[in-house]
Protein backbone atom coordinates (compact mmCIF):
# COMPACT_ATOMS: atom_id res chain seq x y z
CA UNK A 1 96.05 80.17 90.70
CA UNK A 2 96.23 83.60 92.88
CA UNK A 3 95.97 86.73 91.19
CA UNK A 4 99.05 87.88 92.85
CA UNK A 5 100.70 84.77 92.33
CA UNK A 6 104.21 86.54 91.01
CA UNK A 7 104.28 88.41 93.66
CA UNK A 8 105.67 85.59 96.74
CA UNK A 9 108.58 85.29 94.24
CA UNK A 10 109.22 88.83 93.63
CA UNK A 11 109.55 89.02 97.45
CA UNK A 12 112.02 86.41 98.06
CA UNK A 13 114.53 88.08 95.40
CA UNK A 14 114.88 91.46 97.99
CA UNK A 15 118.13 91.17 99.06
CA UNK A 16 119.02 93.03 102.35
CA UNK A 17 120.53 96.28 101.56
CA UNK A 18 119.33 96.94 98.14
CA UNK A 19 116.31 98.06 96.22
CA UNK A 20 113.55 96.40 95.35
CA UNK A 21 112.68 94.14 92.64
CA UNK A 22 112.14 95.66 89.14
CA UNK A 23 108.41 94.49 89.11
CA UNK A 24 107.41 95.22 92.65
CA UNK A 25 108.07 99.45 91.60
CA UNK A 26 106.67 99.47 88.17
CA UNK A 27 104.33 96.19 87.77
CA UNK A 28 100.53 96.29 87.40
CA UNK A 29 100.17 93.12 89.59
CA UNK A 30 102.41 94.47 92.75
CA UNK A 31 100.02 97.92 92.60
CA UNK A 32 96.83 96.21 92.32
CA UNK A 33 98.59 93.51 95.43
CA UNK A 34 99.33 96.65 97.48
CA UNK A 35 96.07 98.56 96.88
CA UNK A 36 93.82 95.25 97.31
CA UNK A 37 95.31 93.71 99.80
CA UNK A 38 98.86 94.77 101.28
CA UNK A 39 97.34 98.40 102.14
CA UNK A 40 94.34 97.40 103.34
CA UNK A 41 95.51 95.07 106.01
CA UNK A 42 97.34 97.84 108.00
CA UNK A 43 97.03 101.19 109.43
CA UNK A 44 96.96 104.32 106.93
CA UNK A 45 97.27 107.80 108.01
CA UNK A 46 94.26 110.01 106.89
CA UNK A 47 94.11 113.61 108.45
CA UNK A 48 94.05 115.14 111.71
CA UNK A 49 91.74 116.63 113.70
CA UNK A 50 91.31 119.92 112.55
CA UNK A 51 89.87 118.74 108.98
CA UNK A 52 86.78 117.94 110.75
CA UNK A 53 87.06 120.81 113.51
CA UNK A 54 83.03 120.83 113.71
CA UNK A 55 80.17 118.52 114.10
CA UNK A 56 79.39 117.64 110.57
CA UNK A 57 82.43 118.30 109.30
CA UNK A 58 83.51 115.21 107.03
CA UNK A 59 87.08 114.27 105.06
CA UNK A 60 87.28 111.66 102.22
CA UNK A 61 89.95 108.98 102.38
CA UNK A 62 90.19 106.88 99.58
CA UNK A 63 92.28 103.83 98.09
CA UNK A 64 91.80 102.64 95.27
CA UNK A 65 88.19 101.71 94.79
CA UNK A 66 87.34 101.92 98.31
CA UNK A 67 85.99 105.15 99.71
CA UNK A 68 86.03 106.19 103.29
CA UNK A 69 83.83 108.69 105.41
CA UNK A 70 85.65 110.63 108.48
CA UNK A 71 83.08 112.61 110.24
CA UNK A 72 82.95 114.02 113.52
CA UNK A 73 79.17 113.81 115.11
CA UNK A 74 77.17 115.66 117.19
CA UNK A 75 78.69 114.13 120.31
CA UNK A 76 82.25 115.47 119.03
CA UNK A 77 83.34 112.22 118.44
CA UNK A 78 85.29 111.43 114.93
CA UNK A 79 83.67 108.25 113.46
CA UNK A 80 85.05 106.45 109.91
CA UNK A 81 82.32 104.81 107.51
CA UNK A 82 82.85 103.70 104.31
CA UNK A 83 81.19 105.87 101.68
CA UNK A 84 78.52 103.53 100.61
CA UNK A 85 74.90 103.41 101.02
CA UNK A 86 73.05 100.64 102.52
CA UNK A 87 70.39 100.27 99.69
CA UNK A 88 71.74 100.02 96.73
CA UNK A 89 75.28 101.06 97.24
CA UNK A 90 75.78 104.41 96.08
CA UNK A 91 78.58 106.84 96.80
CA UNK A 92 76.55 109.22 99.66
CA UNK A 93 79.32 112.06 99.76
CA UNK A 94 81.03 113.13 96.15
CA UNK A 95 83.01 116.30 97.85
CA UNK A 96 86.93 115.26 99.13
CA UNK A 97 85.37 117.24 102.15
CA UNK A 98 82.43 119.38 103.61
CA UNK A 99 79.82 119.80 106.02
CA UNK A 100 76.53 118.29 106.27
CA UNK A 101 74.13 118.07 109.39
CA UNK A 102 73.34 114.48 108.00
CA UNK A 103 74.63 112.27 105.39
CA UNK A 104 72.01 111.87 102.75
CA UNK A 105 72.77 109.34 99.77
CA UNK A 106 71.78 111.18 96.46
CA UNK A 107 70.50 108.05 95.04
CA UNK A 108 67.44 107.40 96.55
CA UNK A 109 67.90 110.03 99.66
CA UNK A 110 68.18 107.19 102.35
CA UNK A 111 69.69 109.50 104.99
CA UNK A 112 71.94 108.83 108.05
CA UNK A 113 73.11 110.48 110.92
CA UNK A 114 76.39 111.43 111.85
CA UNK A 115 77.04 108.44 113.83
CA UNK A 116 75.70 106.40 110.99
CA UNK A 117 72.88 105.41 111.96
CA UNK A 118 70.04 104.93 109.32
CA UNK A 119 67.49 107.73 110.05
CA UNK A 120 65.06 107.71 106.60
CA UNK A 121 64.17 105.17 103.74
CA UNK A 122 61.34 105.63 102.27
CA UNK A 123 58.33 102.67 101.24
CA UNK A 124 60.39 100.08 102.93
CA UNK A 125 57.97 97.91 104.10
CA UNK A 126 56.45 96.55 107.47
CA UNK A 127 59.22 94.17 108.07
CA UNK A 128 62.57 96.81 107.20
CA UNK A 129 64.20 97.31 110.44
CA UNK A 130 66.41 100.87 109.95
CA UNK A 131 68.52 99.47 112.96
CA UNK A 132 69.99 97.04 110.81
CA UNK A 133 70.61 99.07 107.79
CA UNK A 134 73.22 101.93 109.11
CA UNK A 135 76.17 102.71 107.76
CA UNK A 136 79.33 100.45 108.01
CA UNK A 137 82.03 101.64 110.07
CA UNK A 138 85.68 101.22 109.47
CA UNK A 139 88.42 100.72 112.20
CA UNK A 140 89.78 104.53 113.26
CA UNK A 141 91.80 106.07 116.10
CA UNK A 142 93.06 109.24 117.22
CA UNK A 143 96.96 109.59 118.17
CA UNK A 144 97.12 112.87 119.55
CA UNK A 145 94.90 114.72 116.97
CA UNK A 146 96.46 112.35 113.89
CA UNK A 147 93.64 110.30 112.19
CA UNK A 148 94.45 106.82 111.12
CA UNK A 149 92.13 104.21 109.02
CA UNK A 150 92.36 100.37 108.58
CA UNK A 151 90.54 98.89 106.50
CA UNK A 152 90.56 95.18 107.60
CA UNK A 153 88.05 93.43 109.30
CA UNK A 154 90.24 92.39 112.41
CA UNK A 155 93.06 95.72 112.11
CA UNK A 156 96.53 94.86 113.70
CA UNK A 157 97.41 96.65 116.68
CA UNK A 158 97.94 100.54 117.35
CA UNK A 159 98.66 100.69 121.29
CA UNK A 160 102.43 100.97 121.08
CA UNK A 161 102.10 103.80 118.27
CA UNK A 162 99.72 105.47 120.00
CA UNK A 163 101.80 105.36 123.29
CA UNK A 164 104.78 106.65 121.68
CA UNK A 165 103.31 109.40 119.39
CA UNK A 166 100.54 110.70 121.20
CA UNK A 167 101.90 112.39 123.88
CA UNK A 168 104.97 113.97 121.98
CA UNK A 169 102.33 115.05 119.43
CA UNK A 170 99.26 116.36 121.82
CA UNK A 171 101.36 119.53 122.97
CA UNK A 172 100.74 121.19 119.89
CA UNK A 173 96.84 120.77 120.77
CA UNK A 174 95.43 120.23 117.01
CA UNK A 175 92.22 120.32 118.39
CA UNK A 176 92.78 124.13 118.45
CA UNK A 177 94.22 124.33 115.21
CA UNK A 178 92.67 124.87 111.66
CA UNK A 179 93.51 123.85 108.20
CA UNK A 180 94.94 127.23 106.76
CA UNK A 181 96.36 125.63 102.75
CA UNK A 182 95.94 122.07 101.32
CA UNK A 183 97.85 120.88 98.38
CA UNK A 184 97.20 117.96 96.14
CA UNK A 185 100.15 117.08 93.95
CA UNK A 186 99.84 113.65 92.10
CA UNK A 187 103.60 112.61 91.41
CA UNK A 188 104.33 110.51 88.51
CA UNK A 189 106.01 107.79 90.53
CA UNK A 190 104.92 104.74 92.14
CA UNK A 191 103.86 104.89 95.90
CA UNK A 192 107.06 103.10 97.15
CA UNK A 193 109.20 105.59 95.30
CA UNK A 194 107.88 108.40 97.02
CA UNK A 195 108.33 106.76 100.43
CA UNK A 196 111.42 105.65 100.22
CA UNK A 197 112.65 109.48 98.93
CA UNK A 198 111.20 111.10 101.95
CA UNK A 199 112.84 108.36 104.50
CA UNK A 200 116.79 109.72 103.60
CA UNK A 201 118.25 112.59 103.30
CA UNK A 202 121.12 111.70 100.71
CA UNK A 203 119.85 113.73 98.08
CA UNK A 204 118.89 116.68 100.16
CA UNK A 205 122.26 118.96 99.76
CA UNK A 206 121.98 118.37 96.35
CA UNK A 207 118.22 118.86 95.51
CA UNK A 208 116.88 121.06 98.49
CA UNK A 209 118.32 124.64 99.41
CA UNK A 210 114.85 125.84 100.46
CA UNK A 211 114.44 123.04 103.15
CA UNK A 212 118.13 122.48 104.06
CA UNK A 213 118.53 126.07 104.59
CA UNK A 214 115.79 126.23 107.50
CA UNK A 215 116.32 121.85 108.44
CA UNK A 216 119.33 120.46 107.74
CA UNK A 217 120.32 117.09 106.40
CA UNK A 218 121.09 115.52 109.50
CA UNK A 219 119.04 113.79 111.43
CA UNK A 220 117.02 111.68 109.04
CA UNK A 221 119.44 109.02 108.73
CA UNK A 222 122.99 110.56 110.08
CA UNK A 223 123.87 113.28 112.47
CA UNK A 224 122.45 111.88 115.92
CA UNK A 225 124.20 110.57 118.66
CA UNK A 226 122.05 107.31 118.17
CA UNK A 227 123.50 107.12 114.32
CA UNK A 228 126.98 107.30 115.30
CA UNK A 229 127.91 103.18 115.96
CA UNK A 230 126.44 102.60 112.92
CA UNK A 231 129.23 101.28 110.52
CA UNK A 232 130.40 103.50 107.93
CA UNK A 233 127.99 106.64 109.19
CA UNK A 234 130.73 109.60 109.21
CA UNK A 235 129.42 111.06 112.24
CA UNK A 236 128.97 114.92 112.06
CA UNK A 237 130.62 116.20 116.11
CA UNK A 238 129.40 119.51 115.71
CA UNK A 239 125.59 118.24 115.18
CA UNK A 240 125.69 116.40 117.99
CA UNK A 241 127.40 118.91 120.54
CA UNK A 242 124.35 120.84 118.80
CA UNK A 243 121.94 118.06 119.98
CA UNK A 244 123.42 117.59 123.25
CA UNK A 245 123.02 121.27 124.00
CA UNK A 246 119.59 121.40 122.21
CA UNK A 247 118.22 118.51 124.43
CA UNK A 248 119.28 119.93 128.05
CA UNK A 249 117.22 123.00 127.12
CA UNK A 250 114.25 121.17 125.89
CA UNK A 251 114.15 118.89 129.17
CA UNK A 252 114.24 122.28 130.67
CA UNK A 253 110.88 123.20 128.45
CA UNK A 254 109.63 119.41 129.07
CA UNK A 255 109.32 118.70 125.47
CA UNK A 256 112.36 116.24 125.29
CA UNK A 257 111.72 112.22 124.55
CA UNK A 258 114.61 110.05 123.27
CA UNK A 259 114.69 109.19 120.10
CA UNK A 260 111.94 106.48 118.85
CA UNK A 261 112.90 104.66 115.59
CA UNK A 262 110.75 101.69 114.31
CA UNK A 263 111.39 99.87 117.60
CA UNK A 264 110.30 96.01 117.70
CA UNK A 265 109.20 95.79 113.89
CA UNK A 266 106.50 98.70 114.82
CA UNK A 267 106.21 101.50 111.80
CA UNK A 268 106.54 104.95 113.53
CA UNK A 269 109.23 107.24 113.82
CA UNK A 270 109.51 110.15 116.54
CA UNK A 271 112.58 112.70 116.58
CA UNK A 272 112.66 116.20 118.20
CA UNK A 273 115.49 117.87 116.05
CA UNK A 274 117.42 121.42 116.16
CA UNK A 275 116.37 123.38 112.69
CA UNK A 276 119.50 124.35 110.92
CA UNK A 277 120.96 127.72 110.89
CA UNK A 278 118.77 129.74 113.91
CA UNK A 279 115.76 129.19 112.41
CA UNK A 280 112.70 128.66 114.37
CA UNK A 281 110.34 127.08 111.54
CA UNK A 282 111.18 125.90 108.54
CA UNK A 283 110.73 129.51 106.52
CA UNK A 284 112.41 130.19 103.65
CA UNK A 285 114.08 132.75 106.13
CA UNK A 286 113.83 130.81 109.51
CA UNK A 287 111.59 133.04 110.96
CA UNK A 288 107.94 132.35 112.48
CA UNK A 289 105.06 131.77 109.51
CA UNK A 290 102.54 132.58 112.40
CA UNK A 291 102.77 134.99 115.37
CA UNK A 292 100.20 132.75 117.18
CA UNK A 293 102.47 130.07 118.58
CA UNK A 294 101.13 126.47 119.43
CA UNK A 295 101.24 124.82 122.52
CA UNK A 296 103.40 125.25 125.57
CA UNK A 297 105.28 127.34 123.47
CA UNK A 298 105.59 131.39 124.44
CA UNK A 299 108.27 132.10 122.94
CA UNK A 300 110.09 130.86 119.00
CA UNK A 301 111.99 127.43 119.67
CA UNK A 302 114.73 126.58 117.81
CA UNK A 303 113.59 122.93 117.09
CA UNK A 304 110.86 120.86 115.49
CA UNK A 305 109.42 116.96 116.12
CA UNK A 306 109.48 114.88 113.22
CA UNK A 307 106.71 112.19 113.46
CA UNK A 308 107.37 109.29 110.13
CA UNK A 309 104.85 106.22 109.75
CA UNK A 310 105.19 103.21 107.56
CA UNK A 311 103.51 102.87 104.80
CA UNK A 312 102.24 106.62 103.98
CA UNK A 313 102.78 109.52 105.69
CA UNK A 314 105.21 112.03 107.44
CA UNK A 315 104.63 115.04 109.77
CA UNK A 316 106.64 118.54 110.76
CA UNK A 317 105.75 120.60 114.41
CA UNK A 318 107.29 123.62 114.31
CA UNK A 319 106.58 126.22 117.68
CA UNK A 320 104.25 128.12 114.82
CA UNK A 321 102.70 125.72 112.83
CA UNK A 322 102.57 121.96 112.06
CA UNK A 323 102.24 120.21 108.07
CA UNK A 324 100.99 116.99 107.37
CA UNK A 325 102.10 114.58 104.47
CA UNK A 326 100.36 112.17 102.93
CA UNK A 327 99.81 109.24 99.89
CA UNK A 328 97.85 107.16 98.35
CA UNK A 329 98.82 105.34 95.30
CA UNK A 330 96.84 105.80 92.03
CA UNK A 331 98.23 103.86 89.50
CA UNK A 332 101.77 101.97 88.66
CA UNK A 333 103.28 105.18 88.06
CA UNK A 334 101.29 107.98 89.76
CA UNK A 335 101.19 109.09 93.54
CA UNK A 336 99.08 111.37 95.20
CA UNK A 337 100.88 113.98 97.86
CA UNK A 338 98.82 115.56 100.13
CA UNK A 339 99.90 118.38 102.03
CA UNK A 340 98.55 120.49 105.06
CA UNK A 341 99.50 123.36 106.82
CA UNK A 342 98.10 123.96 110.44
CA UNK A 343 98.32 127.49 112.68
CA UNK A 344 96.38 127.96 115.84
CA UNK A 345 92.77 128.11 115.17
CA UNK A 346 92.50 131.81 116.57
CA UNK A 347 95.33 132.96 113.71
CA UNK A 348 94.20 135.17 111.67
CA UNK A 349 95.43 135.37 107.96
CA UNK A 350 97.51 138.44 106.86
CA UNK A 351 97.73 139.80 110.53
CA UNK A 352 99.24 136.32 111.76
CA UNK A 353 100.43 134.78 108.91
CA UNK A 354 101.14 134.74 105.20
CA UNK A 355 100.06 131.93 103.24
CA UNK A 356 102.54 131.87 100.72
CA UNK A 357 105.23 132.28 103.39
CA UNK A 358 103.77 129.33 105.34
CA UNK A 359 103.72 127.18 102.25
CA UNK A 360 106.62 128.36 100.66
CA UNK A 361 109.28 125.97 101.85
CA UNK A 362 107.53 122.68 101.33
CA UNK A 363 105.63 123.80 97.89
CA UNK A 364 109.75 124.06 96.62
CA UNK A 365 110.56 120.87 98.61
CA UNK A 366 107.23 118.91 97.37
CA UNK A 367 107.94 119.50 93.51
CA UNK A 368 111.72 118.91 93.68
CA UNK A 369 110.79 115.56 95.44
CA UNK A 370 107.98 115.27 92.67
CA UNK A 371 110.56 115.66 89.96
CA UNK A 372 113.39 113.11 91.68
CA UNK A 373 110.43 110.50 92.19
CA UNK A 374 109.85 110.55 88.51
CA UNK A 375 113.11 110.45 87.11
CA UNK A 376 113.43 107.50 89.24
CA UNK A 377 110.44 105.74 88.21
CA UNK A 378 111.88 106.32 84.70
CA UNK A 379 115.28 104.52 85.32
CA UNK A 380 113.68 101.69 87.23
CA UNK A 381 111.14 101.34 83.77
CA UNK A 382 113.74 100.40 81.56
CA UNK A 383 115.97 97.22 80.63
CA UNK A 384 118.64 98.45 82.57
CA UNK A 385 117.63 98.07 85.97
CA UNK A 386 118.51 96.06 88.68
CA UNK A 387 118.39 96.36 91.84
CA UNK A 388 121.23 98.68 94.01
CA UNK A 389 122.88 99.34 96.93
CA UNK A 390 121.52 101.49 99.92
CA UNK A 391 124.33 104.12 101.58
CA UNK A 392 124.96 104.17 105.24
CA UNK A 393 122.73 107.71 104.94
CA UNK A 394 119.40 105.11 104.13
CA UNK A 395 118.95 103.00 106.36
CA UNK A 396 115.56 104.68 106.55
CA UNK A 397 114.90 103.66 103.45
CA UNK A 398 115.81 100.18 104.56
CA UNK A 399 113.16 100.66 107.62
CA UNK A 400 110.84 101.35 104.87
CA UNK A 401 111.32 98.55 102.73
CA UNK A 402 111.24 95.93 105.38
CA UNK A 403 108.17 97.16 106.44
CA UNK A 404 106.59 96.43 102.44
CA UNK A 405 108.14 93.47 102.13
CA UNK A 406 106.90 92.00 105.76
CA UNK A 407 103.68 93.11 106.19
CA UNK A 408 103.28 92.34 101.98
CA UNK A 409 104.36 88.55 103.32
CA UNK A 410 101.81 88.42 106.06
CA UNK A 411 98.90 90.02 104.32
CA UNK A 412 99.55 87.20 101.33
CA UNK A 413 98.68 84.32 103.31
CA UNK A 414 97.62 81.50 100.91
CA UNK A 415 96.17 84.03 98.11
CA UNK A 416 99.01 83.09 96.21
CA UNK A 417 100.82 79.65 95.12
């Protein structure tokens, strides 16, 4: 019998509309499914570009017990290993990041290059070939400067993400950006928990001043011209005669793409949106965070592109600056968010910018979300539980959880009974 073999049923009780299944939130069996198998048969945002700017430059992404190397090499080319030596298996870097001109396991200091190649080992023997003994690569790609992983053998297919992100997403030229503040919160949530908060906007007028004040609430599930047929959405006319204007002035600029919204059962979501109230990045007071604008941009722009993907990350482009979002589950109940703020690489701190102003925004927004996550985890722990309705505002969140529950269904196969 399957190790995951409560899981099939667990998957046939989603209903359409509603929340999950008690089990498939809080249960030891659905995290250890999703971190052994589910996650690891799709692709998983990791970082962008500008964490490993340099040659040598490397950034750990992890799941669960597996351990990945992303390292750009000599060539400038960004490469993904997984963090384990060819000898006897050993964990070669310990750092979450750093810079090394080769990758030397600690162990007994076999040492590889930066494309992986096995360079030393000592006492060998006649017949060791190093050629056969380099470093195993996993599956990467590059969507406009965004860094994604899979870690199956045969990955499914990027091209139509790629197509439809990496264009909107190369303007801000994160090749020419830096890493200016990293945070590491771990939420006390499960994984899907903190997903599905981030894909609606329902709780935002309620929870948020900080980020409504400088984004709004609509747009992430109501608000757009797109949104209005859908039943029961009360369509906001003001935000879209907002839009409509918005959009003829960034066709003007050449920055405007329709909307792109999980087309085709893909998992990416691409929106250019006005920010709310005149701001021009999302500041606590709508102001620039850095004078050095990104881009085509030469003047502040009253807008920012919101790129989502299924199952773990979300992304902000402001004129000024851009900030990353990711996850990675840790246990039943805890999450880690991972959050990056990018300027223009030739920005210089407290002439440019203002690290706490940059950050200040989505540090509020991050442990507000933190807090909401939990108390839902809580509520979905106990006896009285079951499983509710979505609003019209989540459909997102619906997006979301059709995404789990199909790709959980495919990557089962016959594991389970």
């Amino acid at each position: 019998m399957s190790a995951y073999e409560t899981i099939p049923a667990l998957l046939a009780e989603a209903r359409p509309g509603h929340t999950l299944p008690q089990q498939l939130y809080v249960g030891q069996q659905a995290f250890d499914f999703d971190t052994q198998v589910m996650l690891k048969s799709v692709w998983l945002y990791a970082c962008t570009v500008a964490h490993v700017k340099k040659p040598g430059d490397f950034f750990l992404f992890e799941l669960a017990n597996n351990s990945v190397i992303i390292v750009r090499g000599r060539d400038g080319e960004v490469r993904a290993f997984h963090n384990s030596c060819r000898h006897r298996g050993a964990r070669i870097c310990q750092e979450q990041s750093g810079s090394a001109s080769r990758l030397m396991c600690p162990y007994h200091v076999w040492t590889y290059g930066l494309d992986g190649r096995l360079l030393a080992a000592r006492n060998m023997g006649d017949k060791f070939d190093k050629a056969d003994h380099g470093l195993l690569p996993v599956a990467i790609e590059n969507i406009g400067g965004l860094l994604f992983v899979c870690l199956a053998d045969t990955p499914p297919p990027i091209d139509r993400v790629k197509a439809d992100i990496a264009e909107q997403v190369s303007i801000y030229d994160l090749d020419h950006c830096k890493v200016v503040a990293q945070d590491e919160l771990v939420e006390h949530a499960n994984w899907k928990l903190v997903m599905e908060n981030n894909r609606e906007c329902y709780h935002c007028d309620s929870n948020h001043p900080e980020l409504i004040a400088c984004l709004g609430t609509n747009g992430f599930g109501k608000g757009l011209p797109e949104d209005a047929g859908a039943a029961g959405v009360v369509d906001d006319t003001t935000f879209i005669d907002i839009v409509g204007a918005e959009r003829e002035e960034w066709k003007r600029l050449g920055i405007y793409h329709d909307l792109i919204e999980f087309p085709d059962d893909w998992w990416h979501r691409v929106a250019r949106l006005p920010l709310a109230n005149g701001a021009v990045s999302q500041t606590m007071d709508g102001t620039v965070a850095c004078r050095k604008l990104l881009g085509p941009f030469t003047e502040p722009n009253t807008s920012s592109l919101s790129v989502w993907t299924q199952p773990n990350s979300w992304h902000h482009f402001c004129c000024d600056h851009v900030v990353t979002f990711s996850l990675t589950p840790l246990a039943p109940d805890r999450t880690l968010l991972r959050t990056s703020w990018l300027v223009r690489e030739d920005a210089e701190e407290g002439v440019d910018y203002d690290v706490d102003n940059l950050t200040a925004v989505w540090r509020a927004t991050n442990a507000q979300d933190s807090w909401l996550a939990h108390i839902n985890h809580l509520g979905i722990s106990g006896d009285g539980y079951r499983p509710g309705p979505y609003s019209t505002e989540e459909k997102l969140v619906e997006s979301f959880k059709t995404f789990y529950t199909s790709r959980a269904q495919r990557a089962l196969g016959g594991r389970a009974a």
